[in-house]
Protein backbone atom coordinates (compact mmCIF):
# COMPACT_ATOMS: atom_id res chain seq x y z
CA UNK A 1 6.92 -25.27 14.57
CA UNK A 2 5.20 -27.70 12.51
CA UNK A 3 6.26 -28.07 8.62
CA UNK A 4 4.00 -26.84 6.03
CA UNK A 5 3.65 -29.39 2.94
CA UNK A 6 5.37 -27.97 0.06
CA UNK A 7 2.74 -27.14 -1.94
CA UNK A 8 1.66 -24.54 0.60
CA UNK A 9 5.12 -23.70 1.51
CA UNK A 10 5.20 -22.92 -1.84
CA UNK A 11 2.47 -20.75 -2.22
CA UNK A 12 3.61 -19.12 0.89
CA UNK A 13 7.09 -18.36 0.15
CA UNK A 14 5.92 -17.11 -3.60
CA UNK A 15 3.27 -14.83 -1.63
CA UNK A 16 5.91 -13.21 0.75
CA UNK A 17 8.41 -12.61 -1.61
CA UNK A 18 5.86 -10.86 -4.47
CA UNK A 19 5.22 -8.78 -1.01
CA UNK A 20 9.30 -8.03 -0.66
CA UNK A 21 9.34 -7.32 -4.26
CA UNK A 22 6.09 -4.84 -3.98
CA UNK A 23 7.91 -2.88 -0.48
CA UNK A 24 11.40 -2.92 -1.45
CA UNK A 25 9.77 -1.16 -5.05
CA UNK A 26 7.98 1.44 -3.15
CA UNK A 27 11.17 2.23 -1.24
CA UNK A 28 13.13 2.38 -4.38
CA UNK A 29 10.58 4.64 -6.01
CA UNK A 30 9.91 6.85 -3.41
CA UNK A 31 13.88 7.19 -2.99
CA UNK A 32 13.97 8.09 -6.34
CA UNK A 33 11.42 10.77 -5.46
CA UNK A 34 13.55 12.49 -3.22
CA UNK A 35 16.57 12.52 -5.43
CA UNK A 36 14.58 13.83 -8.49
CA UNK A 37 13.42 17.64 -8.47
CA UNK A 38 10.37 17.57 -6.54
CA UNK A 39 8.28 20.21 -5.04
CA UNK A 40 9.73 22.52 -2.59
CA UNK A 41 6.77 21.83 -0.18
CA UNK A 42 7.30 18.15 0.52
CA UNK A 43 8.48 16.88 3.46
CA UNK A 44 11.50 15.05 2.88
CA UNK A 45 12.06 13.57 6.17
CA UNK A 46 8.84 12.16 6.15
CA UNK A 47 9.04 10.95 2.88
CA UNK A 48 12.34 9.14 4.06
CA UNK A 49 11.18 7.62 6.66
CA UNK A 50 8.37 6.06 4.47
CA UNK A 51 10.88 4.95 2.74
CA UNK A 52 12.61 3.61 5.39
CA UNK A 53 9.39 1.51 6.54
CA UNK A 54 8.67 0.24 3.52
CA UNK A 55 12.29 -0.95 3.04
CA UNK A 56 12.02 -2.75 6.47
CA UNK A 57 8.43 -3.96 5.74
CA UNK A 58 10.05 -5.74 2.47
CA UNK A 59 12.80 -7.31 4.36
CA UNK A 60 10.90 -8.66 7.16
CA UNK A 61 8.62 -10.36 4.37
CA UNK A 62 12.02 -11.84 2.05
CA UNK A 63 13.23 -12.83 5.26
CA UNK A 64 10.43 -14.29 6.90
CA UNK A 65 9.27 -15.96 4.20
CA UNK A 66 7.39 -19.05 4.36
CA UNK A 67 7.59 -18.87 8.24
CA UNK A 68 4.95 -15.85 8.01
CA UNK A 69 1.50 -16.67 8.86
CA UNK A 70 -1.21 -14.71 6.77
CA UNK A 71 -2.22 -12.38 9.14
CA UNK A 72 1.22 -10.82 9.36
CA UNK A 73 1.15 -10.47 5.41
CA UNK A 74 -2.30 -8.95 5.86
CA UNK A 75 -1.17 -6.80 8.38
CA UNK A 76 1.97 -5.99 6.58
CA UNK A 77 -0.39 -5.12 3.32
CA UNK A 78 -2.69 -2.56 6.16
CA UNK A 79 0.71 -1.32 7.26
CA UNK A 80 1.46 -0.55 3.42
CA UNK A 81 -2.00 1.26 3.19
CA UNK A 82 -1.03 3.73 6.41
CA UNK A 83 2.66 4.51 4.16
CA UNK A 84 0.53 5.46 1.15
CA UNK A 85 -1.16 7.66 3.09
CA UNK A 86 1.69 8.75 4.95
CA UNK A 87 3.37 9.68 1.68
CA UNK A 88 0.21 11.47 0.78
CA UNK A 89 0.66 13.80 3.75
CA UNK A 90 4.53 14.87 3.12
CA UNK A 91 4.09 14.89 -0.52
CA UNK A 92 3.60 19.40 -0.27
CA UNK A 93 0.15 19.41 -1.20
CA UNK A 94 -0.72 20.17 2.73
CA UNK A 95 1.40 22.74 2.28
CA UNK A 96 0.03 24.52 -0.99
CA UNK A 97 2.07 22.00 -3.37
CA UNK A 98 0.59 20.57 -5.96
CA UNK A 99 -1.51 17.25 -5.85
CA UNK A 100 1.00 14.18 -7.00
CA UNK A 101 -1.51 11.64 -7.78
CA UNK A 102 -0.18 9.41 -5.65
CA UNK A 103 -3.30 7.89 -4.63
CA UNK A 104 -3.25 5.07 -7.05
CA UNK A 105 -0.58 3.48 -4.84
CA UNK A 106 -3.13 1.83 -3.25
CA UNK A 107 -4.15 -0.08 -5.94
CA UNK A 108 -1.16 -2.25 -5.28
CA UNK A 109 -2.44 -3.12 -2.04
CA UNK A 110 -5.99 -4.00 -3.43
CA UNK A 111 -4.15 -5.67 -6.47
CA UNK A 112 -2.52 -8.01 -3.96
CA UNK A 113 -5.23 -8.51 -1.58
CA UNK A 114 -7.56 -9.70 -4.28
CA UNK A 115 -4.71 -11.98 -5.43
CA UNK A 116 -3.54 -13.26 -2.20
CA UNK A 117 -6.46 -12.98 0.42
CA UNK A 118 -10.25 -14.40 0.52
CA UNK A 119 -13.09 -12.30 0.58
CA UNK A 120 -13.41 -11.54 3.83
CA UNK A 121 -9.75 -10.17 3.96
CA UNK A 122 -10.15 -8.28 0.40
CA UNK A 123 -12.96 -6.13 1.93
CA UNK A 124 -11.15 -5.34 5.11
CA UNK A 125 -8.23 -4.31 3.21
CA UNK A 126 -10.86 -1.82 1.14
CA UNK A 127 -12.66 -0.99 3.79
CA UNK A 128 -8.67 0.01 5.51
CA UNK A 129 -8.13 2.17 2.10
CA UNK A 130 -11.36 4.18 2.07
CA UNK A 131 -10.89 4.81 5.91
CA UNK A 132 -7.23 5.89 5.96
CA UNK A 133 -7.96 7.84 2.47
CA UNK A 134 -10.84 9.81 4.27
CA UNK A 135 -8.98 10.66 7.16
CA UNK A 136 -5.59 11.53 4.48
CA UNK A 137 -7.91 13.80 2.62
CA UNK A 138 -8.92 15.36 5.98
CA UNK A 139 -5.32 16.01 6.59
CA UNK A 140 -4.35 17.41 3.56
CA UNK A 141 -7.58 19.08 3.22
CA UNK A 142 -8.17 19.76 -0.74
CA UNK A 143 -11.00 22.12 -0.41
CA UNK A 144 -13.93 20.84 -2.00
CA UNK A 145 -12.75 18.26 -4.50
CA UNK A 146 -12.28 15.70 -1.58
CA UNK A 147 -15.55 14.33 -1.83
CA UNK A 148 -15.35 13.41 -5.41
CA UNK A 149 -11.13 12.59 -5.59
CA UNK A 150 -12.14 9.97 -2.54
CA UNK A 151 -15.46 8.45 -4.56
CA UNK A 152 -13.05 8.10 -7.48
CA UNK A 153 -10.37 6.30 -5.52
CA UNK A 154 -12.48 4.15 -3.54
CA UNK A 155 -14.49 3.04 -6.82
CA UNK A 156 -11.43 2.28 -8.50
CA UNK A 157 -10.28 0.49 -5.48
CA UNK A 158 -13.47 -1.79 -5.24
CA UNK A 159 -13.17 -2.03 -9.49
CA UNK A 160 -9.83 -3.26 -9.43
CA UNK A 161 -10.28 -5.64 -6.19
CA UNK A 162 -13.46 -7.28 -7.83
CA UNK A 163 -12.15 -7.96 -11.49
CA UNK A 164 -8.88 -10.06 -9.94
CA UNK A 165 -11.17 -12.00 -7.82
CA UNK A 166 -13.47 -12.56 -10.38
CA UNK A 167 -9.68 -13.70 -12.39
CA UNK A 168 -8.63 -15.83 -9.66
CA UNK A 169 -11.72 -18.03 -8.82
């Protein structure tokens, strides 16, 4: 494998481990979740093995490092977008629990995505979050409040994703 210069090697290795940092926090948090009283509705197998994912998905990125070429971080960040929603699921409210709020987990992804990634690559990864929210809300099934609860995600999504751009060019 050819070197990268070290100014991109750099950039690289700075990229993967703000990615290790943002997994191994999720895992840590959403541990904490399942230690802390919590609804008696959630699924805490599921919820553990998000937690589980997430944890491996932050290790593969501290340990691959500069090594990782950006599709597997964009891919990684997708695969971070299917554990939000995977969360969503177990969380109880399929199960007559109350609604966490979780959803604004995915502004991490978009956060960064719009960082991180070009254009092209920012609106895949929002495009990815309005699709796998859709089909979450269709899962969980929130009566008629999913319409407006996936308009207000989605336009936060696109908010957030367009003001760091804007930031970082």
């Amino acid at each position: 494998m050819q070197e990268l210069p070290d100014e991109i090697a750099g950039a690289r290795r700075k990229q993967a481990s703000h990615m290790a940092a943002l997994f191994g926090a999720a895992a840590l948090v959403t541990l904490i979740g399942l230690l802390a009283p919590h609804q008696p509705q959630a699924d805490d197998a599921g919820i553990a093995a998000v937690a589980a994912a997430a944890a491996a998905l932050g290790t593969i990125a501290f340990v691959g490092g500069v090594r990782l070429p950006q599709i597997a971080l964009q891919l990684a960040l997708a695969a971070g977008t299917v554990l939000i929603s995977l969360a969503l699921v177990f969380n109880g409210e399929r199960a007559g629990g109350a609604a966490g709020g979780d959803e604004v987990y995915y502004l991490w992804v978009v956060l960064y995505a719009a960082y991180y990634f070009g254009r092209a690559a920012i609106v895949v990864q929002v495009a990815w979050i309005a699709i796998a929210y859709a089909v979450t809300l269709a899962v969980v099934d929130p009566g008629p409040i999913a319409g407006s609860r996936w308009l207000t995600l989605v336009g936060l999504v696109i908010g957030a994703a367009t003001l760091i751009r804007l930031l970082t060019e």
